[in-house]
Protein backbone atom coordinates (compact mmCIF):
# COMPACT_ATOMS: atom_id res chain seq x y z
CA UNK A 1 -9.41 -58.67 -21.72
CA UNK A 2 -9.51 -61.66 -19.55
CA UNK A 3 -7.15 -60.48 -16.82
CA UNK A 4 -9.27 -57.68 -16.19
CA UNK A 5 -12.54 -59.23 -15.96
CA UNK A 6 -10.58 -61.81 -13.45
CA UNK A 7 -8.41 -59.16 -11.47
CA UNK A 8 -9.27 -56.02 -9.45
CA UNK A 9 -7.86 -52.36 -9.95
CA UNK A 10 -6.17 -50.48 -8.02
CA UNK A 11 -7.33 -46.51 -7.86
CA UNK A 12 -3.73 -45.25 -7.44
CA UNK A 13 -3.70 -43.35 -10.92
CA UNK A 14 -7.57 -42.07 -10.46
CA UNK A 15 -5.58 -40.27 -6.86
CA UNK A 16 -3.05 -39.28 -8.35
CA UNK A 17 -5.46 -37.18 -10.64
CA UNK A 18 -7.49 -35.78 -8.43
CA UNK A 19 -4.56 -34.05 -6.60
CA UNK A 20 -4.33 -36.54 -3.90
CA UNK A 21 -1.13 -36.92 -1.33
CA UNK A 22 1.42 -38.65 -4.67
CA UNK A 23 3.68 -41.99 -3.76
CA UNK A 24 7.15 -42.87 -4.17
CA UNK A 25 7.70 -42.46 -7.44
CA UNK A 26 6.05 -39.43 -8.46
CA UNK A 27 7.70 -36.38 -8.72
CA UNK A 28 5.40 -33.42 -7.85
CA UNK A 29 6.80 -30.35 -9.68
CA UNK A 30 5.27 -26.41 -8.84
CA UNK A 31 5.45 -23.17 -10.70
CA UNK A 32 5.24 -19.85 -8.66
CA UNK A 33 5.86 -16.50 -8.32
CA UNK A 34 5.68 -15.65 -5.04
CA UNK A 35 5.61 -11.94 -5.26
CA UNK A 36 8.61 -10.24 -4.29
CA UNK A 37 9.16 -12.60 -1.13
CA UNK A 38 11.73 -11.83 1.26
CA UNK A 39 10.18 -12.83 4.13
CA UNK A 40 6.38 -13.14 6.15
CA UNK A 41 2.90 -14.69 5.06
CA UNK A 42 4.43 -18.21 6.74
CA UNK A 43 1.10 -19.33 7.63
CA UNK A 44 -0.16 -18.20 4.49
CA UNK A 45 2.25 -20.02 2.04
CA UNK A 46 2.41 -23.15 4.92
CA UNK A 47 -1.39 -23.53 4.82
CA UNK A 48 -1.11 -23.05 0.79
CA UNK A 49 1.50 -25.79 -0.06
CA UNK A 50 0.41 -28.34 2.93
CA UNK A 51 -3.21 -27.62 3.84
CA UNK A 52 -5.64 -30.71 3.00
CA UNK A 53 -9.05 -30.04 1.82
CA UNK A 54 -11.29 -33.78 0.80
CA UNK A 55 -7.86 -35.64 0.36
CA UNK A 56 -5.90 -32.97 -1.87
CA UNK A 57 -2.89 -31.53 -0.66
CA UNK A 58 -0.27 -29.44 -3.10
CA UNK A 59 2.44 -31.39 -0.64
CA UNK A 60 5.20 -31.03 -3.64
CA UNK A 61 8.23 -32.42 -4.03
CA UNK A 62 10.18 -29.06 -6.31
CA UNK A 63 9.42 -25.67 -6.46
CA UNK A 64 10.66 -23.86 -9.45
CA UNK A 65 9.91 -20.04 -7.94
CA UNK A 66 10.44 -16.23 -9.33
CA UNK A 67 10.44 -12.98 -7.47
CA UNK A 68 12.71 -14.12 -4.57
CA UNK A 69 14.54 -10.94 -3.07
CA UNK A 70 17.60 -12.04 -1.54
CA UNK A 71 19.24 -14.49 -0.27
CA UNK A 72 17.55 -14.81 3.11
CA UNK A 73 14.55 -14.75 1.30
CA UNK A 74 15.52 -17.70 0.25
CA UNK A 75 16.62 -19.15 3.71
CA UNK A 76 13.01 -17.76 5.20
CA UNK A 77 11.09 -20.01 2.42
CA UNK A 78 13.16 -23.01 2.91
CA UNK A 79 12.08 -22.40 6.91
CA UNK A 80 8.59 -22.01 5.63
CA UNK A 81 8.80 -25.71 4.12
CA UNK A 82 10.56 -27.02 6.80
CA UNK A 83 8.29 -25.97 9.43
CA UNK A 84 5.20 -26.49 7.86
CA UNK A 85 2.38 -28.19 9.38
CA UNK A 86 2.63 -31.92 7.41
CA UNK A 87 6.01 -31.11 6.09
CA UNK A 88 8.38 -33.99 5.80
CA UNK A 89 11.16 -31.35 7.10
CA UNK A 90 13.12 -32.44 4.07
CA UNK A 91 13.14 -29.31 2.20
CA UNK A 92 16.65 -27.50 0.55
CA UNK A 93 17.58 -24.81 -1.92
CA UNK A 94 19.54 -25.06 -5.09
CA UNK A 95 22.57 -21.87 -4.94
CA UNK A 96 20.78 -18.47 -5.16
CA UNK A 97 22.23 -15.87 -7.37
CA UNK A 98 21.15 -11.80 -6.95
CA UNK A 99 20.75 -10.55 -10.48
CA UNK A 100 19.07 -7.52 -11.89
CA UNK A 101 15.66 -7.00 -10.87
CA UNK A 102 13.89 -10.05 -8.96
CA UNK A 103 15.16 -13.41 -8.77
CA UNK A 104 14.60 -17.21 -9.39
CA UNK A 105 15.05 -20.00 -7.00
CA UNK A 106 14.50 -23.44 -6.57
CA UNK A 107 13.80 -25.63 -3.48
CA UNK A 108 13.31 -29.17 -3.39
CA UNK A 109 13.01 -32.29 -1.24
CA UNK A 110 16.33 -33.74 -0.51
CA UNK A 111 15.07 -37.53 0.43
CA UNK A 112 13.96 -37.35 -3.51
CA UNK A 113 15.83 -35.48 -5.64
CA UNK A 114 19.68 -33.92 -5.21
CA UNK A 115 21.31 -31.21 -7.90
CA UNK A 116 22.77 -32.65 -10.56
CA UNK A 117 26.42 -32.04 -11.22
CA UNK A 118 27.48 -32.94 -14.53
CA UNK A 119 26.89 -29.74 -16.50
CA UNK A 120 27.79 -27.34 -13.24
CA UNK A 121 29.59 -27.64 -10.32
CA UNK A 122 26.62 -26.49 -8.19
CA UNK A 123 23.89 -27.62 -10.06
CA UNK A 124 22.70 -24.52 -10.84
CA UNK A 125 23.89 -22.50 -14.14
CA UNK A 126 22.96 -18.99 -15.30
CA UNK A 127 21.44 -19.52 -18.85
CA UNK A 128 21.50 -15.96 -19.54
CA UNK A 129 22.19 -12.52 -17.56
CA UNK A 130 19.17 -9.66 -17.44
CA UNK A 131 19.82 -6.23 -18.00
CA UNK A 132 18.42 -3.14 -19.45
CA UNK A 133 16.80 -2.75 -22.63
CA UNK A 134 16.51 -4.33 -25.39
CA UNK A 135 17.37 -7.55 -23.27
CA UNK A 136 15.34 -9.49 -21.13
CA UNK A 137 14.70 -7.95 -17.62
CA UNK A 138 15.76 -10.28 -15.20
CA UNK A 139 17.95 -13.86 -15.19
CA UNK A 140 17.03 -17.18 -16.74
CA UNK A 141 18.48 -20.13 -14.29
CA UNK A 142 18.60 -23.44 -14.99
CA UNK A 143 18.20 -26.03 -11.94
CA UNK A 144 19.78 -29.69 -12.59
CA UNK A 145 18.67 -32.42 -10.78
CA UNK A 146 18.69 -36.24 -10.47
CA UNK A 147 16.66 -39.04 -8.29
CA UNK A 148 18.33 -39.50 -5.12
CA UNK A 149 16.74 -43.37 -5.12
CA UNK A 150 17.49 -44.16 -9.01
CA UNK A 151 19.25 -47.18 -8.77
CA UNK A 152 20.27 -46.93 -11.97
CA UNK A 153 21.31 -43.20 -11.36
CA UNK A 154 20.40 -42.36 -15.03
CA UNK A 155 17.98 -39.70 -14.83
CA UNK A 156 19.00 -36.48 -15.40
CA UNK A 157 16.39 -33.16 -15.74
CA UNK A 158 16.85 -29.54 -16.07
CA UNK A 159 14.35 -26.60 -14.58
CA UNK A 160 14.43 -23.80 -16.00
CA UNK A 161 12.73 -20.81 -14.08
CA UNK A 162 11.99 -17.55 -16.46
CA UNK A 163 10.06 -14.27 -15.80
CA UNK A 164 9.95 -12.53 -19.01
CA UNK A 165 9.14 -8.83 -19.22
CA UNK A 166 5.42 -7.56 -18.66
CA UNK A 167 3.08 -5.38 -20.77
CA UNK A 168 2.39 -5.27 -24.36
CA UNK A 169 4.47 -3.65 -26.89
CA UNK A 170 6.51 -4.27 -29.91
CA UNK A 171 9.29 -3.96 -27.58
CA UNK A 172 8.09 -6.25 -24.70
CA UNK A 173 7.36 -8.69 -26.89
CA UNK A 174 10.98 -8.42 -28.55
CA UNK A 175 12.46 -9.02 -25.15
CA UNK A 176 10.39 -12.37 -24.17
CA UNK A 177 10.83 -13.37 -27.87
CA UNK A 178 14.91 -12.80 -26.63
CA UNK A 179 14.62 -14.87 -23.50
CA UNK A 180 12.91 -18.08 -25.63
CA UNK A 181 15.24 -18.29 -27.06
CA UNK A 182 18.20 -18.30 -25.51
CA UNK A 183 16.42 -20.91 -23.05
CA UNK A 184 15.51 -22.78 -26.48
CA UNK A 185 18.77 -22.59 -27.46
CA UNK A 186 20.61 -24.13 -24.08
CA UNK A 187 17.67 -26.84 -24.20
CA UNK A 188 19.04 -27.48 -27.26
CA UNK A 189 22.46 -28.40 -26.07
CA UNK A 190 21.58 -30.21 -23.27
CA UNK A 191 22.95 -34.11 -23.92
CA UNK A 192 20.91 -36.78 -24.85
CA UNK A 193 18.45 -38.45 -22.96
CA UNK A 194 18.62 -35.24 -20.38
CA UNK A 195 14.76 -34.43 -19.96
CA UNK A 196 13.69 -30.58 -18.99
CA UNK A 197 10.87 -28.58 -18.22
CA UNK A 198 10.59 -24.97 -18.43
CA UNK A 199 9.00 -23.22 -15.21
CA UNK A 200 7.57 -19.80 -15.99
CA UNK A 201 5.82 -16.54 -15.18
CA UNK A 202 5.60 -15.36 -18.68
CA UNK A 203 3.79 -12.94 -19.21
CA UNK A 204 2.81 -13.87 -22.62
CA UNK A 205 -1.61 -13.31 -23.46
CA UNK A 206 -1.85 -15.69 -26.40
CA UNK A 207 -0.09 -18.85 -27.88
CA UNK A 208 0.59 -17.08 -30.99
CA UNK A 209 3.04 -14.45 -29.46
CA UNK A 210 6.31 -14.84 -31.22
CA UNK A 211 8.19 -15.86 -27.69
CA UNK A 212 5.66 -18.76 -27.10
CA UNK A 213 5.72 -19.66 -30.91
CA UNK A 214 9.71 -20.31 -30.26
CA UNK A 215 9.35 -22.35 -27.11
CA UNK A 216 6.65 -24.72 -28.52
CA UNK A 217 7.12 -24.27 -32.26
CA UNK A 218 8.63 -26.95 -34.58
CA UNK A 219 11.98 -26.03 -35.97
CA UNK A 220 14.80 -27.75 -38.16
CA UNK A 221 16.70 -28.74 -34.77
CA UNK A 222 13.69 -29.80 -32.32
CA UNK A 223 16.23 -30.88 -29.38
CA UNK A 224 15.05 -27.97 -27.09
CA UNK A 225 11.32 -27.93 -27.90
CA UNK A 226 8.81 -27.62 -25.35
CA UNK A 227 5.35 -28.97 -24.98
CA UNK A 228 2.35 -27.31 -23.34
CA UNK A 229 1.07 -30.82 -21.76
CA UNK A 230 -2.42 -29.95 -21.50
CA UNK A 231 -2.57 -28.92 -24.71
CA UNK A 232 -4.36 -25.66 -24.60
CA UNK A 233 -3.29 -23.46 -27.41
CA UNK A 234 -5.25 -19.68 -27.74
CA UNK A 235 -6.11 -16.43 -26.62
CA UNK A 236 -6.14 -16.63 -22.99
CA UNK A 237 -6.22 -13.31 -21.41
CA UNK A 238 -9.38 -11.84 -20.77
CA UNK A 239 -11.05 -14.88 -22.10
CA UNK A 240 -13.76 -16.73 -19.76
CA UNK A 241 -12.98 -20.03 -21.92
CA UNK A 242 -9.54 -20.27 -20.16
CA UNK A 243 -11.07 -19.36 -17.16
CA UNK A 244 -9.63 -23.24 -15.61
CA UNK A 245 -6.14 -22.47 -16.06
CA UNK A 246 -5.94 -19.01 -15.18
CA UNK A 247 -3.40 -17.95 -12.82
CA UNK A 248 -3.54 -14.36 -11.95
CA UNK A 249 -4.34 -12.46 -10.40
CA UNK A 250 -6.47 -14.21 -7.34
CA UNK A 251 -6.40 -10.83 -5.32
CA UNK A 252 -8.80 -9.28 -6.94
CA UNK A 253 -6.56 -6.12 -8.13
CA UNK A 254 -6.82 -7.51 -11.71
CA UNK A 255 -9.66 -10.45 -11.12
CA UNK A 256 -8.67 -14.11 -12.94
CA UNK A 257 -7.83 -13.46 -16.14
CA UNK A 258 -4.52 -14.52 -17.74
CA UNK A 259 -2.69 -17.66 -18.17
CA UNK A 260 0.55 -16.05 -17.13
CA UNK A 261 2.03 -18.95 -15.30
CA UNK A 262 2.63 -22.54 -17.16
CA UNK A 263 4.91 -25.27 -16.82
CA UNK A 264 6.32 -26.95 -20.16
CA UNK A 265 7.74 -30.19 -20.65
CA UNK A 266 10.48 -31.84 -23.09
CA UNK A 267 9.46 -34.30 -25.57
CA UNK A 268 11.00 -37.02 -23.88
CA UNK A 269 8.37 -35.89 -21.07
CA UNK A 270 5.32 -36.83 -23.22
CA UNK A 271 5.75 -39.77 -25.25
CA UNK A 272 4.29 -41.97 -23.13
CA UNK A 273 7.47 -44.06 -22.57
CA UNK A 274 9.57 -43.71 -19.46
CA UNK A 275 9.83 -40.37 -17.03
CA UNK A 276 6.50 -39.34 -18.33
CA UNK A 277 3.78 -36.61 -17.65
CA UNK A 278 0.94 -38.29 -15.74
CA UNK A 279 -1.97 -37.33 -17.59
CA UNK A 280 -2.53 -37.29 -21.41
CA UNK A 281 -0.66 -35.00 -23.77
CA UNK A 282 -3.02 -35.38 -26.31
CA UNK A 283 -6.15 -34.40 -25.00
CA UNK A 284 -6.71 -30.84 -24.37
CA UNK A 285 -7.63 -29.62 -20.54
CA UNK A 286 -11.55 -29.17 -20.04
CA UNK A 287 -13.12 -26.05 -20.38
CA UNK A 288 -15.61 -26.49 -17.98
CA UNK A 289 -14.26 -28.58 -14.75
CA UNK A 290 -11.11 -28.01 -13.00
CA UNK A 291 -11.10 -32.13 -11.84
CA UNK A 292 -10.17 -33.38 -15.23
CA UNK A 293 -9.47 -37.06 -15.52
CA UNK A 294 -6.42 -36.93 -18.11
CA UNK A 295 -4.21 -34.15 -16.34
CA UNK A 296 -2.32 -34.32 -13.26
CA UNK A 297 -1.78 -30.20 -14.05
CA UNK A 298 -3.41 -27.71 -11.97
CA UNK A 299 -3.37 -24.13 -11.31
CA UNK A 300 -3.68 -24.63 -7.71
CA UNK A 301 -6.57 -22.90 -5.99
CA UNK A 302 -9.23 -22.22 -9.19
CA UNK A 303 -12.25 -23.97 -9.13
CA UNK A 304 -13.36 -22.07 -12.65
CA UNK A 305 -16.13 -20.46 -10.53
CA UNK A 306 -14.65 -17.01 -10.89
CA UNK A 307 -13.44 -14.89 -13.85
CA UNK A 308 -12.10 -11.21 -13.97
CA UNK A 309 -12.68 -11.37 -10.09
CA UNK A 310 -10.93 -12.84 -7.28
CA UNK A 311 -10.66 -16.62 -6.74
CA UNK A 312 -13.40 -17.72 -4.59
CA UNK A 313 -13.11 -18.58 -1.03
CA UNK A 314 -16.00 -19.62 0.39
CA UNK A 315 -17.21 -22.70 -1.88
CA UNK A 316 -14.39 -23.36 -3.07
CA UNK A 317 -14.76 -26.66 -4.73
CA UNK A 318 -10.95 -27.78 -5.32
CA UNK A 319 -9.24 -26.10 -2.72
CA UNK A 320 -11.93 -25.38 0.07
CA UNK A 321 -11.85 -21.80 1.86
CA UNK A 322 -9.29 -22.11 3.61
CA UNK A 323 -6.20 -22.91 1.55
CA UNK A 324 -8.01 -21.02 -1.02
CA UNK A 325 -8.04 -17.68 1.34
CA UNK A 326 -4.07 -18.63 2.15
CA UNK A 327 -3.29 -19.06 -1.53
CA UNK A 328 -4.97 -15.37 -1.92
CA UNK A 329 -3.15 -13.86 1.19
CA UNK A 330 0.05 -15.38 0.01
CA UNK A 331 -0.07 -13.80 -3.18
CA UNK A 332 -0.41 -10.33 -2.28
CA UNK A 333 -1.45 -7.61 -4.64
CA UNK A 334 -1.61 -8.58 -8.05
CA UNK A 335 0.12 -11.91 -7.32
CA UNK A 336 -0.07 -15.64 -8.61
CA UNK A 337 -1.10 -19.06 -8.44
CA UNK A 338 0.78 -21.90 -8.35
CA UNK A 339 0.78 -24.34 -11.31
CA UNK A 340 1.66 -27.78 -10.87
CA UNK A 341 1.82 -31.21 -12.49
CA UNK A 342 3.09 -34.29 -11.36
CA UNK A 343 5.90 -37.05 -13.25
CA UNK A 344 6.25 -40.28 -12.96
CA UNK A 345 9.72 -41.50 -12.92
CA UNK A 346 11.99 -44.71 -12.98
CA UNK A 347 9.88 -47.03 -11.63
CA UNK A 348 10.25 -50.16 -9.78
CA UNK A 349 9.99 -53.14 -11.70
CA UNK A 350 7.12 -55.11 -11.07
CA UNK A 351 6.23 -52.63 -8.62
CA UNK A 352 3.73 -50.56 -10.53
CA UNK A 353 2.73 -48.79 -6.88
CA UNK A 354 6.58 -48.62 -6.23
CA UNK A 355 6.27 -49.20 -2.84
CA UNK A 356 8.84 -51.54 -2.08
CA UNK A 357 6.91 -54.30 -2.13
CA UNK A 358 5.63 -56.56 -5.18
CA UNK A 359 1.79 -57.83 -4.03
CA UNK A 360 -1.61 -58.24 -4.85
CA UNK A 361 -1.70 -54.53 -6.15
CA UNK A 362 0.78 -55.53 -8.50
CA UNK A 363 -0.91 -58.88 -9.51
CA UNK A 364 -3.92 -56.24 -10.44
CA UNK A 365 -1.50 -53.97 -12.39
CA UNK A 366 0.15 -56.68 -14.36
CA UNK A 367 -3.39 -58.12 -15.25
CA UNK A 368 -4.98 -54.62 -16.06
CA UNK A 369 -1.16 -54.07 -18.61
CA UNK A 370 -1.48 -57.43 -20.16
CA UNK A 371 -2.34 -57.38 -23.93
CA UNK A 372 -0.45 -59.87 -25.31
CA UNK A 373 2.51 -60.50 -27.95
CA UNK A 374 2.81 -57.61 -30.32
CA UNK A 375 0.18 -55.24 -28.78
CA UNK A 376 0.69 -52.57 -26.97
CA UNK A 377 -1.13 -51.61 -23.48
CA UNK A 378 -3.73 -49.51 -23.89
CA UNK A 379 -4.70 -46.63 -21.61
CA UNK A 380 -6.55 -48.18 -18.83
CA UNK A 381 -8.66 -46.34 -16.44
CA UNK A 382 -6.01 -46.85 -14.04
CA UNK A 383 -2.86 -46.92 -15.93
CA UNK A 384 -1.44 -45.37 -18.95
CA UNK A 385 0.61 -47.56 -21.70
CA UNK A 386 3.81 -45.92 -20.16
CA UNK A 387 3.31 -47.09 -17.01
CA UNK A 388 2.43 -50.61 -17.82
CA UNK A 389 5.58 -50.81 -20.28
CA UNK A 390 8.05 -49.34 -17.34
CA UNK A 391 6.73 -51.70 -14.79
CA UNK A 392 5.77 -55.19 -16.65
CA UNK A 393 7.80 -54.65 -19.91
CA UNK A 394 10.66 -56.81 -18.23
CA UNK A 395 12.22 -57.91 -22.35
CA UNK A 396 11.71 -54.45 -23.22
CA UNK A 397 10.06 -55.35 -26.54
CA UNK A 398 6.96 -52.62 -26.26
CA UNK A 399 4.14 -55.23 -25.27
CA UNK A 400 3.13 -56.89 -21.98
CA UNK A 401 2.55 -60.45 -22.09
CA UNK A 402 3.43 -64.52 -20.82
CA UNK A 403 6.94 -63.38 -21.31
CA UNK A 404 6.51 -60.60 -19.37
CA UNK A 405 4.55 -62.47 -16.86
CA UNK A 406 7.10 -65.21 -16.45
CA UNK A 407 9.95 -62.47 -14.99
CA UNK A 408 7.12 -60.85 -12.87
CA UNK A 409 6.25 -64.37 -11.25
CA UNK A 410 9.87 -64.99 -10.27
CA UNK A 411 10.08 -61.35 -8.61
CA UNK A 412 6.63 -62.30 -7.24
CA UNK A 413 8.11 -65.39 -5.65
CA UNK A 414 11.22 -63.67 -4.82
């Protein structure tokens, strides 16, 4: 294509990838169980969640967490955040609520996101109550938030956090299979054009599992479906394949062997149109490289260098030794790793970098999006079709071309 061969690119998406520091309009999103926190291991989790090793830095923007205590544990994390070494000091807590067993929470950076209050008057809305058996164990909560520099103030998403019950068993499995779907089912009634995730220690071994089957699985009403975004259906516990996108344990008490912890995205989240998933739905993760080029997703901290064993520290080839050493310290005793991913949302127009400013890494943008009439943007090495058609689609008819470049010249000129 002739604007490519003419223009330079920009290596914003290729950082993004690689778990570099995100911009403006990427929404870093974590899954965690922190391991019955109350309060302590502040260097630990500080040195996890803002220690840089070659450029990459977890530096999120929400944390979707399980196994909170109470409600100063709460106020001790958010003082964790806040006082972090690199922290923006920016860092707040959706309502906390002490149910049976542990509990959820979420925390989040107030300069870019705020609760949403449509649906709740806090934000925050008990899906369903925990109890004894044959329910689930503990709470599902669900976390509504919005852009707090959405112009258009339209985006709307909801987080749920989940820790389903432990151990095999007919009746284990019973009780996740429960708790799917009754977080199905409020997905389901969510209104339209609401996008969601589901955040998640799950305990589940295997994709078939009846519980996982209902999260993912089509159904006659597919309005509360979630998507695995990297795509990596199977038997993961105990299985060296998976070894990537293992979570727990990274103590040692177990060794790095089950895919426990996922995050899981709405529909909305992977079409390549919009509020999208930065990486590529469709393509399953790698099997042998934790650096893969078409997922933003990580379980934070594994290199793949160590299966049924303890993450390794020394040598450490994503993390380095010591945010790898603070991510084991952190998680104490059979504990967890993070999992994140990141999101792009509403963009700027004509501002593919969104950074307030419409220049020369624009010009490159537009040049490396433009197709033509009737065609529409491939995936280019640095931006995917989404991206191209949120920034440059200006007569939001699904290509990128003169018209296009006619609107982007005036805001050029502007």
């Amino acid at each position: 294509m002739f604007g490519r061969q003419m223009m330079g690119r920009s290596a914003a998406m290729l950082c993004l990838l690689v778990g570099s520091t995100v911009s403006a309009d990427v929404l870093r999103v974590v899954e965690w169980n922190i391991s019955t926190y109350s309060s302590g291991r502040v260097s630990e989790f500080q040195t996890a969640i803002y220690g840089s090793f070659e450029g990459r830095s977890m530096s999120p923007d929400v944390i979707v967490a399980q196994e909170l205590l109470s409600s100063s544990g709460v106020t001790n994390f958010v003082n964790i955040l806040n006082t972090a070494p690199g922290s923006p000091g920016d860092w707040a807590a959706a309502p906390f609520v002490n149910g049976p067993d542990t509990d959820n929470a979420c925390f989040y950076r107030t300069s870019k996101v705020a609760l949403a209050t449509e649906l709740s008057a806090t934000g925050m809305t008990i899906v369903a109550n925990g109890g004894a058996s044959p329910n689930h164990p503990r709470d599902v909560n669900r976390y509504d938030i919005k852009l707090v520099n959405d112009s258009t103030d339209t985006f709307r998403m909801a987080l749920y956090s989940s820790h389903m019950k432990a151990s095999t068993g007919g009746s284990n499995q019973a009780r996740r299979l429960l708790e799917a779907q009754r977080i199905r089912d409020d997905a389901q009634g969510l209104p339209a054009g609401w996008h969601f995730a589901l955040f998640g220690d799950f305990n589940i071994r295997n994709s078939t599992e009846g519980a996982y089957v209902e999260m993912v699985g089509s159904q006659g009403n597919n309005n509360g479906r979630f998507f695995d975004p990297i795509k990596t259906p199977g038997s993961w516990n105990n299985s060296a394949t998976y070894r990537i996108v293992h979570t727990q344990d990274p103590t040692g008490a177990g060794g790095m062997d089950d895919r426990f912890d996922q995050i899981l995205l709405s529909g909305g989240l992977v079409d390549g149109v919009g509020p999208d998933y930065i990486g590529n739905p469709n393509i399953a993760y790698s099997t042998t490289t934790w650096n893969d080029p078409n997922h933003s997703y990580r379980s934070w901290g594994n290199d793949g260098t160590t299966f049924n064993t303890s993450i390794k520290t020394t040598g450490n080839t994503m993390v380095g030794p010591t945010i790898a050493q603070a991510l084991k310290d952190s998680a104490l005793n059979g504990g967890h790793l993070p999992v994140f991913l990141d999101i792009r949302v509403p963009p700027c127009v004509g501002d593919i970098d969104c950074d307030g400013e419409i220049d020369g890494t624009d010009i490159a943008g537009f040049a490396d999006c433009l197709d033509g009439p009737d065609v529409t943007p491939d995936a280019s090495p640095n931006y995917l079709f989404g991206e191209c058609l949120d920034a440059f689609d200006a007569d939001d008819d699904g290509d990128v071309d003169l018209q296009d470049f006619d609107i982007f010249a005036s805001l050029l000129a502007s």
